[in-house]
C-alpha atoms as a PDB file:
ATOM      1  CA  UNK A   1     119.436  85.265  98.707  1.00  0.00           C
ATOM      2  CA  UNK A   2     118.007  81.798  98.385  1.00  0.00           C
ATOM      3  CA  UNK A   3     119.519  78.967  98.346  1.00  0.00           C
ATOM      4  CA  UNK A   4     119.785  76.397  95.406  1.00  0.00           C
ATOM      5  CA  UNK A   5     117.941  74.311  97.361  1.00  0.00           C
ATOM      6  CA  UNK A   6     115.830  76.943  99.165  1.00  0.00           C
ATOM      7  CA  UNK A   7     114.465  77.616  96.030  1.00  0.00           C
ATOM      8  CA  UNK A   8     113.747  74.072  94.511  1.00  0.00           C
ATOM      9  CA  UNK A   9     111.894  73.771  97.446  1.00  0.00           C
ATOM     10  CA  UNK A  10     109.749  77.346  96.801  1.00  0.00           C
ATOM     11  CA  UNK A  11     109.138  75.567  93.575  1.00  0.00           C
ATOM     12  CA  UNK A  12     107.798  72.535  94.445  1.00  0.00           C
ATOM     13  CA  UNK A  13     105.809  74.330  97.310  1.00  0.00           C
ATOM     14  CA  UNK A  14     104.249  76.592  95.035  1.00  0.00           C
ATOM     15  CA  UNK A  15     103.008  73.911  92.447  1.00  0.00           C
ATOM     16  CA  UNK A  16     102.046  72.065  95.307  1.00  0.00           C
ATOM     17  CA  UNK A  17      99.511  74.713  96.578  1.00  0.00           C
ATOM     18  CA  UNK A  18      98.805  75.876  93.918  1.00  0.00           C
ATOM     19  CA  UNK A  19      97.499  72.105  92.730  1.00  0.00           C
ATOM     20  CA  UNK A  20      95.806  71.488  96.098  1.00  0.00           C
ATOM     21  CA  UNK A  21      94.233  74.501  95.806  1.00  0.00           C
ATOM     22  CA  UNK A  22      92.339  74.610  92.415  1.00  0.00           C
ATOM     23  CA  UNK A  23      92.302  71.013  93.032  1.00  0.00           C
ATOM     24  CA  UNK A  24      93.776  70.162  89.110  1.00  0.00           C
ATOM     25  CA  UNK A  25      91.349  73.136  87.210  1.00  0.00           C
ATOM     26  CA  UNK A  26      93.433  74.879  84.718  1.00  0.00           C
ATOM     27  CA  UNK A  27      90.424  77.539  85.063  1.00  0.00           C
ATOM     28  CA  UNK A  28      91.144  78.316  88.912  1.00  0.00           C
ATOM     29  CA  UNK A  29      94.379  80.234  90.687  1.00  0.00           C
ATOM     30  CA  UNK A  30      95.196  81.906  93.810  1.00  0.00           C
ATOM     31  CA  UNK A  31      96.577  85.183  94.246  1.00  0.00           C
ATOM     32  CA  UNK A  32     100.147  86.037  95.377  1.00  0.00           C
ATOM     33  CA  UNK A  33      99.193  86.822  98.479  1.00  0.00           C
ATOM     34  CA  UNK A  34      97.360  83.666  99.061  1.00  0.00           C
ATOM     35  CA  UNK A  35     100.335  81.746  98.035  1.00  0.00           C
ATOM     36  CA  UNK A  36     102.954  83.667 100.044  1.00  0.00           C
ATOM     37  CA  UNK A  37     100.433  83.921 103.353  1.00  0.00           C
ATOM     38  CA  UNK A  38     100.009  79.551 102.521  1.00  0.00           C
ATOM     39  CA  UNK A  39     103.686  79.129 101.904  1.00  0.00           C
ATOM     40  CA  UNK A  40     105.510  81.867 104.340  1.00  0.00           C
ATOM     41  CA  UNK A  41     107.979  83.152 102.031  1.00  0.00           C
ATOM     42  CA  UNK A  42     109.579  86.016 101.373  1.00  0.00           C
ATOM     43  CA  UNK A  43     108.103  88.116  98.413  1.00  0.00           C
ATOM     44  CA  UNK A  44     111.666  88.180  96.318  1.00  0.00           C
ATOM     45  CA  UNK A  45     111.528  84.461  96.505  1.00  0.00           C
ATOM     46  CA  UNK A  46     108.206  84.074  95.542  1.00  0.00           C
ATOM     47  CA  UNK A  47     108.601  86.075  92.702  1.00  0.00           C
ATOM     48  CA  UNK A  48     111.511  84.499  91.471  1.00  0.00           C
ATOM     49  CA  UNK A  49     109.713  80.315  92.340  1.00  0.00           C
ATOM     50  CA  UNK A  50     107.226  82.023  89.933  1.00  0.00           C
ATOM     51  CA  UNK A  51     109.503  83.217  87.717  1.00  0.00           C
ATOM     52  CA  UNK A  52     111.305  80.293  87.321  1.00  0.00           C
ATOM     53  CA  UNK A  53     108.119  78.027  86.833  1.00  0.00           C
ATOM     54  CA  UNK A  54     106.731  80.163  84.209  1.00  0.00           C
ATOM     55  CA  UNK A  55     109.364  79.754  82.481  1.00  0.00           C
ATOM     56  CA  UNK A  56     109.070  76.127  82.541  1.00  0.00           C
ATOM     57  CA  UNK A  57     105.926  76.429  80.855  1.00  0.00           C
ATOM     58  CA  UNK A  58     104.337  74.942  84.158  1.00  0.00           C
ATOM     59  CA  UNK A  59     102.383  77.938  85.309  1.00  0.00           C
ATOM     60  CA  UNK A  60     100.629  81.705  84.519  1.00  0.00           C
ATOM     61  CA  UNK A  61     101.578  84.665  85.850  1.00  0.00           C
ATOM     62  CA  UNK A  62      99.474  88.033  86.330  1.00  0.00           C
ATOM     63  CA  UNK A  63     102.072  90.170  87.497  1.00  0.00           C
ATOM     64  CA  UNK A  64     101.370  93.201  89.812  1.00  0.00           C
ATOM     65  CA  UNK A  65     103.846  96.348  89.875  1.00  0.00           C
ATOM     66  CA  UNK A  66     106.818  95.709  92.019  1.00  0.00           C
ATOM     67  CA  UNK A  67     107.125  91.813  90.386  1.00  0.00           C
ATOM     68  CA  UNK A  68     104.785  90.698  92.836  1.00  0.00           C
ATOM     69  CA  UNK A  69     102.303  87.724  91.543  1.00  0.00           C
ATOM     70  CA  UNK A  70      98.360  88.992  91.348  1.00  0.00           C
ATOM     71  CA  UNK A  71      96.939  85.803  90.372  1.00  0.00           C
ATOM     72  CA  UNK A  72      99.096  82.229  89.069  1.00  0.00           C
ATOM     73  CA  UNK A  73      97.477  79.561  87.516  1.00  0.00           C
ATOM     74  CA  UNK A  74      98.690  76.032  86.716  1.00  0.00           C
ATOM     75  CA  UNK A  75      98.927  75.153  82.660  1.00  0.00           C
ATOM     76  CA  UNK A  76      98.008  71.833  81.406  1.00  0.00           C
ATOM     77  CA  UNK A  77     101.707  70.730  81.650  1.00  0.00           C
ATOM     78  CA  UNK A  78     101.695  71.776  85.145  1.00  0.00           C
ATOM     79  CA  UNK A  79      98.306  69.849  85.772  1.00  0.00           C
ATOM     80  CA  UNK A  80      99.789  66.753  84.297  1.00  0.00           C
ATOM     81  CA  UNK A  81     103.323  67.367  85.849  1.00  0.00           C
ATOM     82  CA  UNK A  82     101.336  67.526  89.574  1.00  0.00           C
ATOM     83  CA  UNK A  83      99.133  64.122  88.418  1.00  0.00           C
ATOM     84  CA  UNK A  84     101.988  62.386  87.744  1.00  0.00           C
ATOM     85  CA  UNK A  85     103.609  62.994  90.836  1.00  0.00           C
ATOM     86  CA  UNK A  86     100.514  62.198  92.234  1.00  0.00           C
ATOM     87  CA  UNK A  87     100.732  58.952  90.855  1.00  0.00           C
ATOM     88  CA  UNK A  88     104.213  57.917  91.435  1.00  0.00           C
ATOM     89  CA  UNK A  89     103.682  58.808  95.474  1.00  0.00           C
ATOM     90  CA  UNK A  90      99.967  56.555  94.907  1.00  0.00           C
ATOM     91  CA  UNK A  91     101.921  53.489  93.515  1.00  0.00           C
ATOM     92  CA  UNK A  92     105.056  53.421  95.867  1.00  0.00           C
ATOM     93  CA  UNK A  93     108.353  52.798  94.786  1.00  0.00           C
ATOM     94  CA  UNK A  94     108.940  49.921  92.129  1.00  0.00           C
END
């Protein structure tokens, strides 16, 4: 099992990726095995980064049997979430 911060980083990770990759298009996604081949974690806590950031509201899940991601997609929340971080690291700290 994961931990806490084991898995905050998963999450970041994937939305990271996942924004690089479709490069801000709410239209675009990557598959689950993409992601875990890119990333280099284990399946369970893959599934659960997912999980956990669908919940948010900050990505889509197409879920294949065994709770393994098909295909994820950022939402316009995650889009904006990912800009604005984007943003913040542009401008520096205040």
């Amino acid at each position: 099992m994961a931990t806490l911060r084991e898995r905050k980083t998963y999450r970041d990770q994937v939305l990271r990726v996942l924004y690089d990759a479709v490069e801000g298009n709410r239209l675009l996604g990557i598959t689950g095995t993409q992601l875990r081949r890119d990333l280099h974690v284990p399946e369970q806590d893959l599934a659960a980064a997912c999980t956990y950031l669908a919940g948010e509201g900050l990505i889509t899940v197409d879920w294949e049997p065994g709770n393994t991601p098909a295909m994820v997609t950022l939402t316009h929340e995650g889009i904006r979430r990912m800009e604005a971080e984007e943003e913040k690291m542009a401008t520096g700290p205040a």
